[in-house]
N, C-alpha and C. Protein backbone atom coordinates (compact mmCIF):
# COMPACT_ATOMS: atom_id res chain seq x y z
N UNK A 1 91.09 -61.00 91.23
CA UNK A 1 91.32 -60.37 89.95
C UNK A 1 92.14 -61.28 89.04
N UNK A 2 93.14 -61.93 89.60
CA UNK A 2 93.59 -62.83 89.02
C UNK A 2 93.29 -63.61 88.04
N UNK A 3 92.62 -64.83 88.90
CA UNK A 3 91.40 -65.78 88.87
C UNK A 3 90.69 -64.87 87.80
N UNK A 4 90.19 -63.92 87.59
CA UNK A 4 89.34 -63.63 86.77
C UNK A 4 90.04 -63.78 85.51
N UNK A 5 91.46 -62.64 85.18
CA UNK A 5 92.02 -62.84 84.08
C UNK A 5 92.51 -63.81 83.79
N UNK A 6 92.68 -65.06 84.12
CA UNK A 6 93.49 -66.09 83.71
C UNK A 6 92.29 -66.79 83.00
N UNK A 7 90.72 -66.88 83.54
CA UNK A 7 89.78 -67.60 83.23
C UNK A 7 89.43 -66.90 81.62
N UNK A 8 89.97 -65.67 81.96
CA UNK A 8 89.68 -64.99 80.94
C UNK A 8 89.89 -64.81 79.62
N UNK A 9 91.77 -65.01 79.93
CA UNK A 9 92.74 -65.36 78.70
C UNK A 9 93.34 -66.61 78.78
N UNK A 10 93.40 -66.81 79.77
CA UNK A 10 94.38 -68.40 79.91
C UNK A 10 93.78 -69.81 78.19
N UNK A 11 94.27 -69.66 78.07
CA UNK A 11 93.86 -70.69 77.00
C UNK A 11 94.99 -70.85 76.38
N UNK A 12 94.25 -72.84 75.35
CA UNK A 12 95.71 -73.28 75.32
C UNK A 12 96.70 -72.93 73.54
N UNK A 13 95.44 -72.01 73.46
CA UNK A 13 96.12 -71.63 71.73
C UNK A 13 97.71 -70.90 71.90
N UNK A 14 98.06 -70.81 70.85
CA UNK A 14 99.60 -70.44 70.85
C UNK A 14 99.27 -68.94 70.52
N UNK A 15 99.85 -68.37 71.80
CA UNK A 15 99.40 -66.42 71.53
C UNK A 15 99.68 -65.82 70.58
N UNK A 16 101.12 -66.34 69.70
CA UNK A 16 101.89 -65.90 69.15
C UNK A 16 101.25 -65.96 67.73
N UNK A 17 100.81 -67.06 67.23
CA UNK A 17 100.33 -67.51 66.19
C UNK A 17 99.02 -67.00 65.85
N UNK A 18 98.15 -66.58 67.35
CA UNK A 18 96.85 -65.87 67.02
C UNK A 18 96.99 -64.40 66.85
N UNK A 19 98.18 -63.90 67.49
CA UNK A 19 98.19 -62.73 67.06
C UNK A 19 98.65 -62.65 65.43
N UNK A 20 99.63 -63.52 64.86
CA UNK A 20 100.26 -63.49 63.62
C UNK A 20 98.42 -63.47 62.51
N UNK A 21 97.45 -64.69 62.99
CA UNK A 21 96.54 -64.36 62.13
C UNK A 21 95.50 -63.03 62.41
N UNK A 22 95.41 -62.86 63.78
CA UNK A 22 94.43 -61.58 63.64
C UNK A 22 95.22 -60.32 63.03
N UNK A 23 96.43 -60.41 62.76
CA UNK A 23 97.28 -59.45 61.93
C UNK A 23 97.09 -59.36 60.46
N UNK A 24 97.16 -60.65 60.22
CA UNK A 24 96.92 -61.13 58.30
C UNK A 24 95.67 -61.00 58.50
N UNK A 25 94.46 -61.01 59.06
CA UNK A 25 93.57 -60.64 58.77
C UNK A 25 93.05 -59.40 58.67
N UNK A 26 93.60 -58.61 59.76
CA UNK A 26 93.43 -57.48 59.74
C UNK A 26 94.13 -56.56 58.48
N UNK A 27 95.21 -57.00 58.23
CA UNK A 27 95.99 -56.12 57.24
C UNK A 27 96.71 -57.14 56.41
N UNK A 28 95.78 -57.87 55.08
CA UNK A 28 95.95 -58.99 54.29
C UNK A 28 97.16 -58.20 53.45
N UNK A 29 98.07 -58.64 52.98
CA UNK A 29 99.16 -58.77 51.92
C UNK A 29 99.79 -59.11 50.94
N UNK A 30 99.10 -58.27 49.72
CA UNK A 30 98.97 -59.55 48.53
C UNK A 30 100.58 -60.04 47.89
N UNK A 31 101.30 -59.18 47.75
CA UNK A 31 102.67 -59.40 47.45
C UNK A 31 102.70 -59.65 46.07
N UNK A 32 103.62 -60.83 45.94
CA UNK A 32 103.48 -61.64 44.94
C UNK A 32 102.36 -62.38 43.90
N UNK A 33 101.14 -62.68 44.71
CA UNK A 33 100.79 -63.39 44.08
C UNK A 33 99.38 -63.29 43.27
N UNK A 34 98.76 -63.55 42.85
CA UNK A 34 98.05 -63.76 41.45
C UNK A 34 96.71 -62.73 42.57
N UNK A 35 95.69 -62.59 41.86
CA UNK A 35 94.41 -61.96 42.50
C UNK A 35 93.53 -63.39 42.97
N UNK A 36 93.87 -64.11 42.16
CA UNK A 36 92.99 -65.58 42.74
C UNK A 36 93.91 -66.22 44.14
N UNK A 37 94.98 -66.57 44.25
CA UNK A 37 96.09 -66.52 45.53
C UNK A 37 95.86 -66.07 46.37
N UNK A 38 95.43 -64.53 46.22
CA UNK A 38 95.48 -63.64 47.16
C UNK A 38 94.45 -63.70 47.91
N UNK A 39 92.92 -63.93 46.72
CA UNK A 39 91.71 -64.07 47.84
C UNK A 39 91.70 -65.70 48.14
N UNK A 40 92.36 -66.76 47.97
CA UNK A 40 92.16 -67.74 48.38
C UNK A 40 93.09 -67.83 49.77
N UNK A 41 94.15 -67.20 49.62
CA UNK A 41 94.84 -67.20 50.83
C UNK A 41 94.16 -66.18 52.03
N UNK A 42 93.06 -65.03 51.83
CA UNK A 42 92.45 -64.21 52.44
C UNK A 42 91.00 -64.94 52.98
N UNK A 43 90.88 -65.88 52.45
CA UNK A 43 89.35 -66.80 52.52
C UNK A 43 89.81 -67.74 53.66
N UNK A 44 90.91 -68.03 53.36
CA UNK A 44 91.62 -69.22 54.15
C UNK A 44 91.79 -68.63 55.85
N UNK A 45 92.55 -67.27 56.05
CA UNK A 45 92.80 -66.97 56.77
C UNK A 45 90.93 -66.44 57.64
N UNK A 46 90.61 -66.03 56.96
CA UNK A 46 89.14 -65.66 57.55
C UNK A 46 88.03 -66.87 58.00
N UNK A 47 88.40 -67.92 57.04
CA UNK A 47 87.41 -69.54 58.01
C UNK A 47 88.17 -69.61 59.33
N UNK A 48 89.72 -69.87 59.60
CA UNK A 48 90.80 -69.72 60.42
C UNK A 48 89.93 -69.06 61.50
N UNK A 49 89.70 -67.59 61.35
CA UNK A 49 89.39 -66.94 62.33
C UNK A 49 88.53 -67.15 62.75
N UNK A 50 87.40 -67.52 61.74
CA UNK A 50 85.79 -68.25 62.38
C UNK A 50 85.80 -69.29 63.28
N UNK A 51 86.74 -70.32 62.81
CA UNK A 51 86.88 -71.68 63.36
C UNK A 51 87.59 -70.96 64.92
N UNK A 52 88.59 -70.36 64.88
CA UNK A 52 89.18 -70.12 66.32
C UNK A 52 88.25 -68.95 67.49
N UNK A 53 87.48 -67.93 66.69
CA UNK A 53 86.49 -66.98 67.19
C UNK A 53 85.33 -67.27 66.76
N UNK A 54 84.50 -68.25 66.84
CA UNK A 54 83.29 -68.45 66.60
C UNK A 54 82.18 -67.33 67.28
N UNK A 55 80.94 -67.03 66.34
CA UNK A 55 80.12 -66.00 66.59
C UNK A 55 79.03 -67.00 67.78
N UNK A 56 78.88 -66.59 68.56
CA UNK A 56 77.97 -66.87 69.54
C UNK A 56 76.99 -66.07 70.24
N UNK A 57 76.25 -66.40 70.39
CA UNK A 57 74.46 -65.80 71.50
C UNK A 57 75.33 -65.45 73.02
N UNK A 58 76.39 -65.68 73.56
CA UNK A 58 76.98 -65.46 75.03
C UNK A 58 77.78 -64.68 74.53
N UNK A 59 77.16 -63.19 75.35
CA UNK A 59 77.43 -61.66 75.11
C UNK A 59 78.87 -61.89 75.72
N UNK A 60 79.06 -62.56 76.67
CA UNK A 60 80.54 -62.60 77.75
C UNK A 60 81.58 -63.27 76.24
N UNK A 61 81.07 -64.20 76.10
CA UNK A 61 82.25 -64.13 74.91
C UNK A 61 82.77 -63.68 74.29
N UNK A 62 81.56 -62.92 73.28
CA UNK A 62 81.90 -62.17 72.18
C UNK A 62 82.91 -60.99 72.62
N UNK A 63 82.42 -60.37 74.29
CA UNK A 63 83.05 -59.39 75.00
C UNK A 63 84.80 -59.92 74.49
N UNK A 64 85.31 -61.00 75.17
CA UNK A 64 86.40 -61.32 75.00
C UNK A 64 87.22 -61.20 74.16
N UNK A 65 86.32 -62.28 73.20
CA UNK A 65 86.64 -61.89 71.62
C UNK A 65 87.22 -60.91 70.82
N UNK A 66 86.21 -59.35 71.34
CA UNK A 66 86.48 -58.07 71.05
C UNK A 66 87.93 -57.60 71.67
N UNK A 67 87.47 -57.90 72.94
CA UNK A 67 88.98 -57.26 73.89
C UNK A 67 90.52 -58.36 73.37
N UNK A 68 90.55 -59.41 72.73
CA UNK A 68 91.53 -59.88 72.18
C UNK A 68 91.52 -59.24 71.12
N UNK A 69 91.00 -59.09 70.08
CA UNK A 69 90.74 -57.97 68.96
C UNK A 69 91.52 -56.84 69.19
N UNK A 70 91.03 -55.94 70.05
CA UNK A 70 91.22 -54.91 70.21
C UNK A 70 93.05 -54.82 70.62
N UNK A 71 93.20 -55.58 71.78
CA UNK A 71 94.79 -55.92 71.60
C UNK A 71 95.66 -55.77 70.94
N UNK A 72 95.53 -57.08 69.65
CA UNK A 72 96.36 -57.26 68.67
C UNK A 72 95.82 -56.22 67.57
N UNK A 73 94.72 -55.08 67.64
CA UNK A 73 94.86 -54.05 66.60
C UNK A 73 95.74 -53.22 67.00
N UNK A 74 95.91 -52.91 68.27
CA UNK A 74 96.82 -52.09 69.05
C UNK A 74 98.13 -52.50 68.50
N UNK A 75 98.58 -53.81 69.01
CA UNK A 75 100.07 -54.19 68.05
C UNK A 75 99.96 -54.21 66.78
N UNK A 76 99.13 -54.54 66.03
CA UNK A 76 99.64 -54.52 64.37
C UNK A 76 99.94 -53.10 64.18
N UNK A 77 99.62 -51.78 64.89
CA UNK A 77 99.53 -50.79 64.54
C UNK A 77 101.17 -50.49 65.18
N UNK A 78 102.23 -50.45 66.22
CA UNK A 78 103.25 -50.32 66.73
C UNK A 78 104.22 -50.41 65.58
N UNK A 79 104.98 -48.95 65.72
CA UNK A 79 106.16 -49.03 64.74
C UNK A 79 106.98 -50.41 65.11
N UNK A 80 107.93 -49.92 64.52
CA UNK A 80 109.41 -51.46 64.31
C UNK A 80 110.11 -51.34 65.61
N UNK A 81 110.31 -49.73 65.61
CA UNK A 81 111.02 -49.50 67.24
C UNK A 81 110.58 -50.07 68.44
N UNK A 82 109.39 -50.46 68.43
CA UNK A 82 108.57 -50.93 69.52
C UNK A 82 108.42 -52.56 69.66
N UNK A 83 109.03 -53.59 68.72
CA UNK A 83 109.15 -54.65 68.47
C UNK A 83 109.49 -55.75 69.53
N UNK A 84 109.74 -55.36 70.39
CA UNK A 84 110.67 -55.50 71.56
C UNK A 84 109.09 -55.66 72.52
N UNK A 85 108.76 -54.79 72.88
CA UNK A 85 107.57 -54.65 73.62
C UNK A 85 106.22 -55.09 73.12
N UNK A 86 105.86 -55.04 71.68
CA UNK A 86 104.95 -55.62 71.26
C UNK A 86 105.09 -57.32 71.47
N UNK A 87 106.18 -58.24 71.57
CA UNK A 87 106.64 -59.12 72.18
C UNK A 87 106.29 -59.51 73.58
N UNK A 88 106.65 -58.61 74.16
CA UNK A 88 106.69 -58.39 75.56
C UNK A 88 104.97 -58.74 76.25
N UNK A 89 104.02 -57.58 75.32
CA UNK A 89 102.42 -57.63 75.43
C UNK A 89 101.81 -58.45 74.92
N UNK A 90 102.41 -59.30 73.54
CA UNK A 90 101.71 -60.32 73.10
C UNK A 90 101.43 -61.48 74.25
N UNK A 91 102.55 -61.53 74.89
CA UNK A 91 102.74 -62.52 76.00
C UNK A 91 101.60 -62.46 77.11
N UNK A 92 101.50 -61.20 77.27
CA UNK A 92 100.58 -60.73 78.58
C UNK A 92 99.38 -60.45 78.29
N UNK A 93 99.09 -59.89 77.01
CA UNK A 93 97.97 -59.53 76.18
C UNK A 93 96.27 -59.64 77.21
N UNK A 94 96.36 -60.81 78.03
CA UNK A 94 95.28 -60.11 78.58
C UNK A 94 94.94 -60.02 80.04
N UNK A 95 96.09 -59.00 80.55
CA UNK A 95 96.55 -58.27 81.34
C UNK A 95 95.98 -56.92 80.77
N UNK A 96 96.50 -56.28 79.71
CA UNK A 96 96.48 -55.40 79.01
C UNK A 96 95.22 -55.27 78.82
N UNK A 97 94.60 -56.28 77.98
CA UNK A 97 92.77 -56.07 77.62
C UNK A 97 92.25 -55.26 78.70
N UNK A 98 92.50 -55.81 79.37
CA UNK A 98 91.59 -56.14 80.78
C UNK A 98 91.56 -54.41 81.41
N UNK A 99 92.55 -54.16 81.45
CA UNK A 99 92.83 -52.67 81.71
C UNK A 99 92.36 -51.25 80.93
N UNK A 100 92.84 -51.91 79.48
CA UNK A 100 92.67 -51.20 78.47
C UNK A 100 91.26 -50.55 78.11
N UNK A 101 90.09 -51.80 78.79
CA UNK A 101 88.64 -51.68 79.03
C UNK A 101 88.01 -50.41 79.87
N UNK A 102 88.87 -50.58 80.90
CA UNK A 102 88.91 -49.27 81.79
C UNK A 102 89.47 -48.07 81.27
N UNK A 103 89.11 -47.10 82.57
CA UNK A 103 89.84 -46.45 81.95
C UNK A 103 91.10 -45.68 82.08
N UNK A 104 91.97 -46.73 82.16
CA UNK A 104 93.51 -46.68 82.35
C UNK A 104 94.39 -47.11 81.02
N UNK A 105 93.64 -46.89 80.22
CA UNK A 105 94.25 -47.40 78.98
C UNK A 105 95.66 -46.43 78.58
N UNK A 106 95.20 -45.36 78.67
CA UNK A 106 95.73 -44.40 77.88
C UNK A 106 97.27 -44.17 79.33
N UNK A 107 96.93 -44.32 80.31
CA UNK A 107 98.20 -44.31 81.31
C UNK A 107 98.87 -45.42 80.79
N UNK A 108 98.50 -46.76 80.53
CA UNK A 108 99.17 -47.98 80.22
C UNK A 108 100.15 -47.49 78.91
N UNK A 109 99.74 -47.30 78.21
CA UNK A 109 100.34 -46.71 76.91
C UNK A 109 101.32 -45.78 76.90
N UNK A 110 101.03 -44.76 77.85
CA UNK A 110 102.11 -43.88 78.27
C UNK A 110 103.42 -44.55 78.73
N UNK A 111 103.14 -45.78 79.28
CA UNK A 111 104.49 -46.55 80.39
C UNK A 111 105.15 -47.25 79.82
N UNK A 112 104.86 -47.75 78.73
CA UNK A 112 105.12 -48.79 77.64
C UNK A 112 106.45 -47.73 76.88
C-alpha cells in the first residue's frame, strides 16, 4: 500500500506551492488591481496549471490529478481555526486522497 501511495504522490514539486496555485486558481483574487491585471494574472496562473497538470489520454493520471484536486479543494475550503492542520495535510495530502476515494472519507474528517 505504501509503494502504491508514494508512486502515487511522491513527486518532486514543492507541495506547498502547488497547493498555494490550485488555491489561486480555484478562488482567483482580484484586490487591487485593474480588470486587465486581474485576468492577466488569472491567465498566468491557469497556463501554470496546464504546464504542471497536463490533460492526457492515461485515465490513471487524470485519476490522480482529480484526487490532488479534490484535496486542496478540501483545504481552500477549512476555516482559519484549522490552519494548523491544513498544514499538517498539505504535507501528507496523498495519504488523505487515497482514503478520501474510499469510503472512509467522512471518518477521516471526523478525526482531524
Amino acid at each position: 500500500m505504501w509503494e502504491y501511495l508514494e508512486s502515487m504522490y511522491a513527486s518532486k514539486q514543492d507541495l506547498s506551492y502547488v497547493h498555494q496555485l490550485l488555491m489561486h486558481y480555484s478562488r482567483p483574487e482580484m484586490k487591487d488591481q485593474t480588470l486587465f491585471q486581474y485576468y492577466n494574472e488569472c491567465k498566468q496562473i491557469f497556463e501554470e496549471k496546464r504546464s504542471r497538470f497536463p490533460i492526457t489520454a492515461d485515465v490513471k493520471s487524470m485519476q490522480e490529478q482529480e484526487e490532488r484536486t479534490f484535496v486542496h479543494g478540501i483545504l481552500a475550503g477549512f476555516d482559519p481555526q484549522y490552519e494548523v492542520s491544513r498544514s499538517q495535510i498539505r504535507t501528507f495530502h496523498g495519504v488523505l486522497a487515497g482514503l478520501c476515494l474510499s469510503n472512509n472519507c467522512k471518518y477521516i474528517m471526523v478525526q482531524i
